[in-house]
N, C-alpha and C. Protein backbone atom coordinates (compact mmCIF):
# COMPACT_ATOMS: atom_id res chain seq x y z
N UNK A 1 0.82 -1.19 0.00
CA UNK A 1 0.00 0.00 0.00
C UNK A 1 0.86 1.25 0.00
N UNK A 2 1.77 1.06 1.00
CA UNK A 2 3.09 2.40 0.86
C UNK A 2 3.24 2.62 -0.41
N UNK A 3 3.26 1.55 -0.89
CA UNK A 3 4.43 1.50 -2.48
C UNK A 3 3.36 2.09 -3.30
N UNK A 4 2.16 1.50 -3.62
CA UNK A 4 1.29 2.44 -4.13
C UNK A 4 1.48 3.85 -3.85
N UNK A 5 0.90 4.25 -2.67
CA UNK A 5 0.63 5.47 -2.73
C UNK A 5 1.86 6.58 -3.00
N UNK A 6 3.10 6.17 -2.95
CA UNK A 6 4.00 6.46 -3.02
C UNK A 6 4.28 6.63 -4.55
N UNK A 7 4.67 5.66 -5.34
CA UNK A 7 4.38 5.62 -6.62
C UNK A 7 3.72 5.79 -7.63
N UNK A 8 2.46 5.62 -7.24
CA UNK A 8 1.06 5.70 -8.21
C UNK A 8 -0.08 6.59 -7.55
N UNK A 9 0.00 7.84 -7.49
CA UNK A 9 -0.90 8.73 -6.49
C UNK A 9 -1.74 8.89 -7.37
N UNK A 10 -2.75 9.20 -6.82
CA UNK A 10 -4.29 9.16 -7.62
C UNK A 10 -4.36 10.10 -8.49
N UNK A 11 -4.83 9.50 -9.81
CA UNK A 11 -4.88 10.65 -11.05
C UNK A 11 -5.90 11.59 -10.92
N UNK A 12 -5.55 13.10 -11.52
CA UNK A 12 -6.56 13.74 -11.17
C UNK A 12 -6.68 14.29 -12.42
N UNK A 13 -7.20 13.03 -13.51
CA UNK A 13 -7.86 13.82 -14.58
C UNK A 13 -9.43 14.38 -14.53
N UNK A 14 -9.73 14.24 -15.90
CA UNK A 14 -11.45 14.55 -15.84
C UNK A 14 -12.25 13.74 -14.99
N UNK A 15 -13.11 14.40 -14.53
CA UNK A 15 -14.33 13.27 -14.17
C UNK A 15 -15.17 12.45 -15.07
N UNK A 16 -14.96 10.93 -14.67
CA UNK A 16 -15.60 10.23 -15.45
C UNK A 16 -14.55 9.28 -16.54
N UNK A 17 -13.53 10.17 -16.51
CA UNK A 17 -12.24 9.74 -17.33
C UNK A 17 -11.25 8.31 -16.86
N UNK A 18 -10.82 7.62 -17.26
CA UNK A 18 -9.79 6.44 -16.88
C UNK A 18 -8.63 6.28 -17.11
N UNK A 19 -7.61 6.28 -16.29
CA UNK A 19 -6.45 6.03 -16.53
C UNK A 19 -5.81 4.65 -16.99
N UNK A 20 -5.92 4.19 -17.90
CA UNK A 20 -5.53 2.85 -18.38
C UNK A 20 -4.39 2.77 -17.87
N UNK A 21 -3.03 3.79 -18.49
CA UNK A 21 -1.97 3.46 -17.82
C UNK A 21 -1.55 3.52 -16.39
N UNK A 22 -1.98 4.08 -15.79
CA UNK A 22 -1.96 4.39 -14.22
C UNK A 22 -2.44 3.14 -13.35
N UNK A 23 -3.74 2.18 -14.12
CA UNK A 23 -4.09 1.50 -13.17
C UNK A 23 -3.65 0.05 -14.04
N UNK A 24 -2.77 0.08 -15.11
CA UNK A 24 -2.02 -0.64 -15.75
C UNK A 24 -0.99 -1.04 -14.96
N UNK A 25 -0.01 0.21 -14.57
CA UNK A 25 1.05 0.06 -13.75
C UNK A 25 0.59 -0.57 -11.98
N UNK A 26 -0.40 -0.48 -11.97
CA UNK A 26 -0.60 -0.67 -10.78
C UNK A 26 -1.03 -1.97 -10.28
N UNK A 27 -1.56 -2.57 -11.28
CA UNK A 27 -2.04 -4.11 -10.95
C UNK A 27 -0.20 -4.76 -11.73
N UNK A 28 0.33 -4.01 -12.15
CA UNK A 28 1.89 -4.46 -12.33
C UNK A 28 2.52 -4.82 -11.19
N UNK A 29 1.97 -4.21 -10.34
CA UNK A 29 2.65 -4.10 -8.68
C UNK A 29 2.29 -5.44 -8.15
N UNK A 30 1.59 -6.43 -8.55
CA UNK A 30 0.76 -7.24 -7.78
C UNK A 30 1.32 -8.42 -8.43
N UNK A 31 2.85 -8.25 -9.03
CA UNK A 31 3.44 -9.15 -9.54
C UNK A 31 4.46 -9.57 -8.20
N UNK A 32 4.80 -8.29 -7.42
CA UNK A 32 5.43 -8.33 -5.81
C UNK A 32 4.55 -9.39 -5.06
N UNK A 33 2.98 -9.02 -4.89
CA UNK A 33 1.89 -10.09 -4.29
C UNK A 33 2.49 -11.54 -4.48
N UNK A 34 2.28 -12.03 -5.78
CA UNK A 34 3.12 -12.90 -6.43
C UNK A 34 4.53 -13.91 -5.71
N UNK A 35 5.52 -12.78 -5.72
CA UNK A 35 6.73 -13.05 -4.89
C UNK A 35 6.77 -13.24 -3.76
N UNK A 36 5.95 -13.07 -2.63
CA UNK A 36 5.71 -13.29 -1.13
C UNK A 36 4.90 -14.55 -1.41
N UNK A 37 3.80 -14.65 -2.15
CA UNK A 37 3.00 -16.30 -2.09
C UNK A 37 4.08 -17.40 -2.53
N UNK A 38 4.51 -16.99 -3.47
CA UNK A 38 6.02 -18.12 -3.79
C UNK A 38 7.01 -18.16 -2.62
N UNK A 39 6.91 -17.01 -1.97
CA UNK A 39 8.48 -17.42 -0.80
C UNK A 39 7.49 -18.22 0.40
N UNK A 40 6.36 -17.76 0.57
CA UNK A 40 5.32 -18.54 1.67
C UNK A 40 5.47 -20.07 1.65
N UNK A 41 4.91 -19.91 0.26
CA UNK A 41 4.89 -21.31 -0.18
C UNK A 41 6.29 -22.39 -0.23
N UNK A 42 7.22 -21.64 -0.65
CA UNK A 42 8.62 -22.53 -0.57
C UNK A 42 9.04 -23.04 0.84
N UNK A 43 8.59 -21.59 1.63
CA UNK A 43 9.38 -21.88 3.20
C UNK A 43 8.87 -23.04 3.78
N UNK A 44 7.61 -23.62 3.59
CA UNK A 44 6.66 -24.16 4.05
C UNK A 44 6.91 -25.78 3.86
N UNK A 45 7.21 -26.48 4.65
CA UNK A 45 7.16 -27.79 4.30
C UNK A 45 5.66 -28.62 3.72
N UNK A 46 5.93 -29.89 3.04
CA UNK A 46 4.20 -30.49 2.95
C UNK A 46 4.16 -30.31 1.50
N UNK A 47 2.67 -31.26 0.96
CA UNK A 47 2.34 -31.38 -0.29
C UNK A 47 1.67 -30.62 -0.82
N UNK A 48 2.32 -30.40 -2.06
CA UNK A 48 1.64 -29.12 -2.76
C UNK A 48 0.36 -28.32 -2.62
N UNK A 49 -0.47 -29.70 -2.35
CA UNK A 49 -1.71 -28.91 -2.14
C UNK A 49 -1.86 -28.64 -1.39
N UNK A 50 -1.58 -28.96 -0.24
CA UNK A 50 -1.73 -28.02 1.36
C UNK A 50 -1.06 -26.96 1.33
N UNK A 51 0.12 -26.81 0.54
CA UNK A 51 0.86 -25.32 0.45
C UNK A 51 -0.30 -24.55 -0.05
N UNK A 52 -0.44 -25.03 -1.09
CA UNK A 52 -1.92 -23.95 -2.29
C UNK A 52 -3.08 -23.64 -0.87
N UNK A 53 -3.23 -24.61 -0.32
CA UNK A 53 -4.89 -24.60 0.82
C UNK A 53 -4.10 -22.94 1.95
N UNK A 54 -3.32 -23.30 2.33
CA UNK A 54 -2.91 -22.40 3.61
C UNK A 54 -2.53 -21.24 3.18
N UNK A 55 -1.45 -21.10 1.94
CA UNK A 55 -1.58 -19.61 1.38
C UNK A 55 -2.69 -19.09 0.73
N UNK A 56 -3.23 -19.94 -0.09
CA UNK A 56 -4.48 -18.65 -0.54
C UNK A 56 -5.62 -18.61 0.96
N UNK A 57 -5.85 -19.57 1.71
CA UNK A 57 -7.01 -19.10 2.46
C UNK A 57 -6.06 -17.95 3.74
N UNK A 58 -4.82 -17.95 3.96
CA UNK A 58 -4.21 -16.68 4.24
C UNK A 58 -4.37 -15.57 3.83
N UNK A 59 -4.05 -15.45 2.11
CA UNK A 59 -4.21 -14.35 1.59
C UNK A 59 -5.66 -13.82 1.34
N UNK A 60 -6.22 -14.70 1.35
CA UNK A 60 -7.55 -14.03 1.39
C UNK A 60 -8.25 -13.54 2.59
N UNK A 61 -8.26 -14.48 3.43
CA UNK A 61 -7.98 -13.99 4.84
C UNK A 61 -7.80 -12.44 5.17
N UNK A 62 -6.63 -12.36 5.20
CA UNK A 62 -5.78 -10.82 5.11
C UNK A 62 -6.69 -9.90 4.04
N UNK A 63 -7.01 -10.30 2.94
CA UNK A 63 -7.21 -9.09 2.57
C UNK A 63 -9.04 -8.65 2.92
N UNK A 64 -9.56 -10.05 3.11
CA UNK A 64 -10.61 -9.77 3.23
C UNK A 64 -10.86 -8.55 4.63
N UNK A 65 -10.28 -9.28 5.64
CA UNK A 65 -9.77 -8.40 7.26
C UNK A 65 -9.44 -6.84 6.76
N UNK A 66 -8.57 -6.82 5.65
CA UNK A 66 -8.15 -5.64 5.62
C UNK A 66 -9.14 -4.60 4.94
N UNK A 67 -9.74 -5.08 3.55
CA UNK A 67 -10.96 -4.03 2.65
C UNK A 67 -11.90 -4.06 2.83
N UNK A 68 -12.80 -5.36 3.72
CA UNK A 68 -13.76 -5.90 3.65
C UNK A 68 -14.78 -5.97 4.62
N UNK A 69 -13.70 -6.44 6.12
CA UNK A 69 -14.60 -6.65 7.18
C UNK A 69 -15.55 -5.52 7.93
N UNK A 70 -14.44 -4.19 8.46
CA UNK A 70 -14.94 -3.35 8.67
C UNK A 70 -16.20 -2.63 8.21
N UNK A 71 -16.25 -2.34 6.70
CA UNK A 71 -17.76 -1.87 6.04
C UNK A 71 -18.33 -2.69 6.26
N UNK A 72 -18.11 -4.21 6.31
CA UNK A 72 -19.47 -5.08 6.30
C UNK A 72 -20.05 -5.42 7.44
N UNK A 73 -18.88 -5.41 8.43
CA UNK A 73 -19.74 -5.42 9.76
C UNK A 73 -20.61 -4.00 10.22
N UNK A 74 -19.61 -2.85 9.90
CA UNK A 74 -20.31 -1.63 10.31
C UNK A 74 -22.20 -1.39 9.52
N UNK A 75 -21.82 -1.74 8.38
CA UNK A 75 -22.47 -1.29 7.59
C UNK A 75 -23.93 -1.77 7.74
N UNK A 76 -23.83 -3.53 7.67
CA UNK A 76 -24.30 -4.28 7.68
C UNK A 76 -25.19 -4.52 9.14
N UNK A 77 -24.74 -4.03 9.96
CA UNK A 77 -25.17 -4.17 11.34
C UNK A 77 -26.59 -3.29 11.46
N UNK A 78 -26.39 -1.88 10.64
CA UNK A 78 -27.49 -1.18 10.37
C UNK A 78 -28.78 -1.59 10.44
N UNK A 79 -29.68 -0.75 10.49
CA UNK A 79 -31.35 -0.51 10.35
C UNK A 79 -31.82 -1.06 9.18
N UNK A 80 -30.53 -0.65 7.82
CA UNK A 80 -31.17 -0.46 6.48
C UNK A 80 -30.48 -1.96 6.00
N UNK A 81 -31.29 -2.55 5.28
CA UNK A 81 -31.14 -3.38 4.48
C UNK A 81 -30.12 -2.82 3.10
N UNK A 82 -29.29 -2.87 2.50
CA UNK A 82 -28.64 -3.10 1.34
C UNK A 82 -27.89 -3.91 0.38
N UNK A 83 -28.32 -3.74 -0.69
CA UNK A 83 -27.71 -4.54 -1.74
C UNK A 83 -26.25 -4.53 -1.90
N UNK A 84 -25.58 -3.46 -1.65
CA UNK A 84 -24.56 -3.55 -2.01
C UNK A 84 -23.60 -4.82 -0.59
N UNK A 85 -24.13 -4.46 0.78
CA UNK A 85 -23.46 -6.10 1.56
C UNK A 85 -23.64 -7.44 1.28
N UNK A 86 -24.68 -7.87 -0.03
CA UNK A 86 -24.45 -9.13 -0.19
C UNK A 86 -23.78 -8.86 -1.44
N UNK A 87 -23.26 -7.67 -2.26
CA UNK A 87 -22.52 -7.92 -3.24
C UNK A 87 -20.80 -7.93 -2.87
N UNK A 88 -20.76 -7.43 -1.86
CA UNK A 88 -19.80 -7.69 -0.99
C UNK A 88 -18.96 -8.82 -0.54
N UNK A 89 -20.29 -9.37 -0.25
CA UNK A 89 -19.99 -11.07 0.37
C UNK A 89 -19.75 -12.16 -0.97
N UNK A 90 -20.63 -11.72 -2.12
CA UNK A 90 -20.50 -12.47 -2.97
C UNK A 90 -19.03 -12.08 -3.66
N UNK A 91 -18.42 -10.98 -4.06
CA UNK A 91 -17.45 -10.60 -4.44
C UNK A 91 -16.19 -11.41 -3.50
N UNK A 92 -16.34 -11.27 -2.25
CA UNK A 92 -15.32 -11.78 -0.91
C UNK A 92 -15.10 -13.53 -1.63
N UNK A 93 -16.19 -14.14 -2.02
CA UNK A 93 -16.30 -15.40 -2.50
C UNK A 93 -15.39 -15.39 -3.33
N UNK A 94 -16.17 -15.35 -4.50
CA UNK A 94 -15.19 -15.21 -5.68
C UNK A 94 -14.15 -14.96 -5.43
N UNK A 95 -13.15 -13.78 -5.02
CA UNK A 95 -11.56 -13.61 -4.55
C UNK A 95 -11.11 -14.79 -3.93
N UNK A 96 -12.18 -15.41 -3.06
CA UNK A 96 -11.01 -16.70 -2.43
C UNK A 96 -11.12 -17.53 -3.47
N UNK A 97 -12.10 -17.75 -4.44
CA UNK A 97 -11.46 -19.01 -5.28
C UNK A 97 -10.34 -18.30 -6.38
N UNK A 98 -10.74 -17.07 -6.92
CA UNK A 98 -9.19 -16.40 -7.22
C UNK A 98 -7.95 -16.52 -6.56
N UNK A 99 -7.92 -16.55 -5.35
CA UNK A 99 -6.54 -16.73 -4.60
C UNK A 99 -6.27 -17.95 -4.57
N UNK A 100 -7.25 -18.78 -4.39
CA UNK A 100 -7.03 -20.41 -4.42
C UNK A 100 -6.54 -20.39 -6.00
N UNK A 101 -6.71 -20.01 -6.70
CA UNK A 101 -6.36 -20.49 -8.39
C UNK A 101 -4.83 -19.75 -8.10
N UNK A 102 -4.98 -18.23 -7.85
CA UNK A 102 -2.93 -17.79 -7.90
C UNK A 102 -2.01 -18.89 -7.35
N UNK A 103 -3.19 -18.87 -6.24
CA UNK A 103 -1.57 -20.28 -5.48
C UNK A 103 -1.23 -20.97 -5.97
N UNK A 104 -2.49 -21.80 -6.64
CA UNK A 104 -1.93 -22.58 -7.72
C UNK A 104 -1.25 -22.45 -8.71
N UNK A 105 -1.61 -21.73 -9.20
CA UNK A 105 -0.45 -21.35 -11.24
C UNK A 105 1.16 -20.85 -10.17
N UNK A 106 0.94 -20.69 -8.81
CA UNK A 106 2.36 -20.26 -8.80
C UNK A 106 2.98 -21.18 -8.38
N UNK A 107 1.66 -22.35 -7.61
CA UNK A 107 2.64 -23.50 -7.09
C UNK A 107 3.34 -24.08 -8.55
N UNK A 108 2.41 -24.11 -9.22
CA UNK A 108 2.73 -25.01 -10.78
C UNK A 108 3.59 -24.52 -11.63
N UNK A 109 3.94 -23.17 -11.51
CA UNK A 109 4.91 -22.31 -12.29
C UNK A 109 6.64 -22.42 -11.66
N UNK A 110 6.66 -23.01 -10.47
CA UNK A 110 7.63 -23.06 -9.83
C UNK A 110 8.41 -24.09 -9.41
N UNK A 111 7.10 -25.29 -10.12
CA UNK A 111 7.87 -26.56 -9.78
C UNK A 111 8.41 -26.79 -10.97
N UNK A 112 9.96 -27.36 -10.16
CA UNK A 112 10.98 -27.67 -11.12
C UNK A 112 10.83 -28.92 -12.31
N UNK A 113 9.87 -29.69 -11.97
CA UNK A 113 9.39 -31.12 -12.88
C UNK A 113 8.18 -30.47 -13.78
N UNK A 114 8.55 -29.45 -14.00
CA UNK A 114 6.88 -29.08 -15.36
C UNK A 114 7.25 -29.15 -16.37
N UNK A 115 6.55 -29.98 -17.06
CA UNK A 115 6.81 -30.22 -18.44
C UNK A 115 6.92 -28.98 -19.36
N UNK A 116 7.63 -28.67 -20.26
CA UNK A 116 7.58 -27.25 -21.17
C UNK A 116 6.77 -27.40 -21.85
N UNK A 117 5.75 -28.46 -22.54
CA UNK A 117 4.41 -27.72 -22.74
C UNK A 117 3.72 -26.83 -22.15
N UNK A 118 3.17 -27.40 -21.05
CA UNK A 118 3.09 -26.62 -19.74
C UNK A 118 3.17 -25.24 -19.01
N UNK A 119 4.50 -24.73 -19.48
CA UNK A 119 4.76 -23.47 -19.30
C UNK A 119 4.17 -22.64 -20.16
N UNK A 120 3.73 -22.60 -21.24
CA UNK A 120 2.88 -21.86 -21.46
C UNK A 120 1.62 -21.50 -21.22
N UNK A 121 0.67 -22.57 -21.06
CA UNK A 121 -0.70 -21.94 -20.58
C UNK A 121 -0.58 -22.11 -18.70
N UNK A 122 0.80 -21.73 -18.41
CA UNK A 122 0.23 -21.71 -17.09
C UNK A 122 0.90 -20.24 -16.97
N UNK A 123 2.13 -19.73 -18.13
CA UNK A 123 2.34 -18.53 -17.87
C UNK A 123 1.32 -18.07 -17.82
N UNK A 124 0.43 -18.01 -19.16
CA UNK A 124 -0.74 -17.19 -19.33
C UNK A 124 -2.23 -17.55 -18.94
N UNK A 125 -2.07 -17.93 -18.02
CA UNK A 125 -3.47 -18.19 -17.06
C UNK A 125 -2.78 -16.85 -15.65
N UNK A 126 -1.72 -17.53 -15.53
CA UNK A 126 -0.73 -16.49 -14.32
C UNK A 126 -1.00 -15.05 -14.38
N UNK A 127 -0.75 -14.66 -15.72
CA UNK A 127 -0.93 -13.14 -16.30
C UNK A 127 -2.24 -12.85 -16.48
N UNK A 128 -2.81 -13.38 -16.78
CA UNK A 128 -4.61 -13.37 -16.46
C UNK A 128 -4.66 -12.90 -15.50
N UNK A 129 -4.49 -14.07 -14.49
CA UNK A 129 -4.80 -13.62 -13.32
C UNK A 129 -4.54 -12.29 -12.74
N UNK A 130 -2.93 -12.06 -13.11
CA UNK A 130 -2.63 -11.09 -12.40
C UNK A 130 -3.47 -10.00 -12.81
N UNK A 131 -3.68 -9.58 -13.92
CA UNK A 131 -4.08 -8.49 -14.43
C UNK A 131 -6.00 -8.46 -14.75
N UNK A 132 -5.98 -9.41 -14.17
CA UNK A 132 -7.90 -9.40 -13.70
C UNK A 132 -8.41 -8.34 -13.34
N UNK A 133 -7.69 -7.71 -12.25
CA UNK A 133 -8.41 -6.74 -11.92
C UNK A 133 -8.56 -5.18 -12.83
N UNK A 134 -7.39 -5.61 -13.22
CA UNK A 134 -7.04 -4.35 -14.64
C UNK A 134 -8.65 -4.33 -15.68
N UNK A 135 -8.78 -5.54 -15.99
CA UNK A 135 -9.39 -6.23 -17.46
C UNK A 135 -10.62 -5.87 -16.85
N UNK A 136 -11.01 -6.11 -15.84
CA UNK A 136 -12.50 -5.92 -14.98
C UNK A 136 -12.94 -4.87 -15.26
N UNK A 137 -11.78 -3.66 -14.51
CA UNK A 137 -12.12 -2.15 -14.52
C UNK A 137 -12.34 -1.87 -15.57
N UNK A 138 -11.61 -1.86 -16.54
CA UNK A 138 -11.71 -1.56 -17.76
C UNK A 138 -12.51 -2.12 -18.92
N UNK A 139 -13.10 -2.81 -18.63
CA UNK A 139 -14.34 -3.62 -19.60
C UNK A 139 -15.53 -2.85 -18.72
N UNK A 140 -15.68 -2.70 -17.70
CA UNK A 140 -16.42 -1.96 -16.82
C UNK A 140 -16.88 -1.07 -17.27
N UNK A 141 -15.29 -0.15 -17.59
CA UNK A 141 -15.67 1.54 -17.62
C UNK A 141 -16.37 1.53 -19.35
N UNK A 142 -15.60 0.93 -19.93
CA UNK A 142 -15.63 0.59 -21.54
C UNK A 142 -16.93 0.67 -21.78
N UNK A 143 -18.05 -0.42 -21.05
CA UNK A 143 -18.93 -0.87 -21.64
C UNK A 143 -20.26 -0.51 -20.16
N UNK A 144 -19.59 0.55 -19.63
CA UNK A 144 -20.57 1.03 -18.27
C UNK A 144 -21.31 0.14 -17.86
N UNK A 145 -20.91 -0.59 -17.19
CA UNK A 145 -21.21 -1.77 -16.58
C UNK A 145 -22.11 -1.82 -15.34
N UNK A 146 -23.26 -1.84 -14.76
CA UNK A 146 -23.90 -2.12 -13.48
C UNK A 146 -23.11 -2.61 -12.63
N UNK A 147 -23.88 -2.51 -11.39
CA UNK A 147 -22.57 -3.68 -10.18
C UNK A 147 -22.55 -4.98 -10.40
N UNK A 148 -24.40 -5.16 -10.44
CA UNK A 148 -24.50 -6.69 -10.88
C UNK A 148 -23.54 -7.52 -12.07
N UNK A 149 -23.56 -7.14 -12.92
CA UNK A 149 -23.10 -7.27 -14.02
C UNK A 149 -21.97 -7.16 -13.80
N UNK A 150 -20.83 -6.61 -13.39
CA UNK A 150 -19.55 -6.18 -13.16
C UNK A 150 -19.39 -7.60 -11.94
N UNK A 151 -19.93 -8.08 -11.21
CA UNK A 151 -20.05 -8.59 -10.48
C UNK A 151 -19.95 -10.40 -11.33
N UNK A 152 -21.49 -10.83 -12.11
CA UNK A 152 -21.75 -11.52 -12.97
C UNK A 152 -20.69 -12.04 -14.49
N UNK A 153 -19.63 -10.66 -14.56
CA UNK A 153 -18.69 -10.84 -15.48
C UNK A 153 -17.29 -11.30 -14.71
N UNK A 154 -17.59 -10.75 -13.63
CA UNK A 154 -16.15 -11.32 -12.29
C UNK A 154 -16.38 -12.30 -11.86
N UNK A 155 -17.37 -13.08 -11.88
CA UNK A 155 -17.32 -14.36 -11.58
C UNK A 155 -17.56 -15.31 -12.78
N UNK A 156 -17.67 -15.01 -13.74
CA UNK A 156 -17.44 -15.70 -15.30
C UNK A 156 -16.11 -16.32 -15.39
N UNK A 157 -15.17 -14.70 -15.46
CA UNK A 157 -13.78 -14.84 -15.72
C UNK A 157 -12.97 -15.81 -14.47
N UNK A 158 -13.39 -15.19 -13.32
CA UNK A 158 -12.92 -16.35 -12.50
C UNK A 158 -13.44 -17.72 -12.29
N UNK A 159 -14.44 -18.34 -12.67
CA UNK A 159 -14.60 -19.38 -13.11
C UNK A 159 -14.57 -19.92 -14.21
N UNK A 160 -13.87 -19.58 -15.45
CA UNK A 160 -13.12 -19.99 -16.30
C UNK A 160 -11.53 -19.82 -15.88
N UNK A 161 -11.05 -19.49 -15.73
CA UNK A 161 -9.83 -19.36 -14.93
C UNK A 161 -9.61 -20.43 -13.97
N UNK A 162 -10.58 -20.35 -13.27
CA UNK A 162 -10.41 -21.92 -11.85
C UNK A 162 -10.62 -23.13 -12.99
N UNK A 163 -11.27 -23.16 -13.68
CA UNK A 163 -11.30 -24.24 -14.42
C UNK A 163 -10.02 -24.54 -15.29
N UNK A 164 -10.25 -24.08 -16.21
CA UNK A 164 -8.50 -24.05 -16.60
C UNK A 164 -7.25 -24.62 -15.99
N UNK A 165 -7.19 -23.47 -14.94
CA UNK A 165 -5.98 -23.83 -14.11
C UNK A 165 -6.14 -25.38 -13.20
N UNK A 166 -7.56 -25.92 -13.00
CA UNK A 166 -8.08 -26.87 -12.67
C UNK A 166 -7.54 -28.37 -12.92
N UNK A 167 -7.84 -28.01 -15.07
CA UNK A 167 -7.48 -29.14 -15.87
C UNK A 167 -5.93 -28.73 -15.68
N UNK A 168 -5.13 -27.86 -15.71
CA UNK A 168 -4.20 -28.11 -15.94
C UNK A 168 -2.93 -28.82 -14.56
N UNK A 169 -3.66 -28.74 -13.18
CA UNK A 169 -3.38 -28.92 -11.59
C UNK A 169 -3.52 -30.44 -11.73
N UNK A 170 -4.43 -30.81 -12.35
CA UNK A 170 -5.22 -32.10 -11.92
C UNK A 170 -4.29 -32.77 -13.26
N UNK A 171 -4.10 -32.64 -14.62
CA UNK A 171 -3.25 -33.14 -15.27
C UNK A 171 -1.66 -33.23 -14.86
N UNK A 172 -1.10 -32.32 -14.43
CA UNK A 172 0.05 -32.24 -13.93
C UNK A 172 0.49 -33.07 -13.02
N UNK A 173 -0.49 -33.36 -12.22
CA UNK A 173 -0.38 -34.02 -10.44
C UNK A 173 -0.59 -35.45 -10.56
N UNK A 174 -1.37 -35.52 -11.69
CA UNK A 174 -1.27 -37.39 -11.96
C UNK A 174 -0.63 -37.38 -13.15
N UNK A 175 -0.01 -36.83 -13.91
CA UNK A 175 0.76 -37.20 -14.92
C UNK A 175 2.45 -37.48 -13.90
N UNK A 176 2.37 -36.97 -12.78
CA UNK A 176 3.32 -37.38 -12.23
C UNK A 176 3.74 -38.81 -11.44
């Protein structure tokens, strides 16, 4: 978050306007994210998949604690009924099976026995991923998107993505 705000301070173009490159560079940053789940994961003794189980339900964990909990308990505790706390909760979903899929393409990107077919659609499931949140915003702003819908297209992409990375976890792990 330092590093953000430090680096990438909030654009102050037009209203209504998008910074492609600004929030380009910024989901760039989340290639660092990346490098801490790989050192988690290495330090960690145990089979792959328990590495994948304990870091992503960590990282999601954390971030949920960190963007998430506060509005939803505050918010949510309220008089008023709103839509936007179960889009909340449903969004919170989706991210953990997103984090459950990063752990994976990074557990799979890092083991030394991957076949070089391989390395390619797991680079680019990886880069997907990373840059999801980029592709979101910006198909969003592109095509003025509702919440629902913005919501309904974020859980598309991430469930094609879990799948994917799915066939390719589950081929890997018994082809071994």
């Amino acid at each position: 978050m330092l590093f953000l705000a430090t680096f990438f301070p909030t654009w102050e173009g037009g209203a209504g306007l998008y910074d492609f490159v600004g929030e380009f560079m910024k989901a760039t940053v989340d290639l660092a994210d990346l490098v801490g789940l790989h050192l988690v994961m290495s330090r960690n003794a145990g089979k792959g998949e328990y590495k994948i189980m304990v870091a992503a339900t960590g990282w999601a964990t954390a971030e949920l604690v960190m963007s998430r909990c506060i509005p939803l308990w505050v918010g949510a505790r309220g008089i008023e009924f709103d839509w936007k706390y179960i889009q909340m909760s449903i969004d919170s979903n989706i991210s953990l099976v997103h984090y459950i899929v990063m752990a994976a393409l990074v557990w799979m990107f890092t083991r030394y026995d991957l076949p070089k077919h391989y390395r390619l659609p797991v680079t680019f499931l990886l880069g997907l991923s990373i840059y999801k949140t980029f592709l979101m915003e910006s198909f969003g702003h592109l095509f003025l998107l509702g919440s629902w819908t913005a919501l309904l297209v974020k859980a598309l992409l991430t469930g094609l993505l879990s799948l994917s990375s799915l066939t390719l976890f589950v081929t890997l792990v018994h082809s071994n």
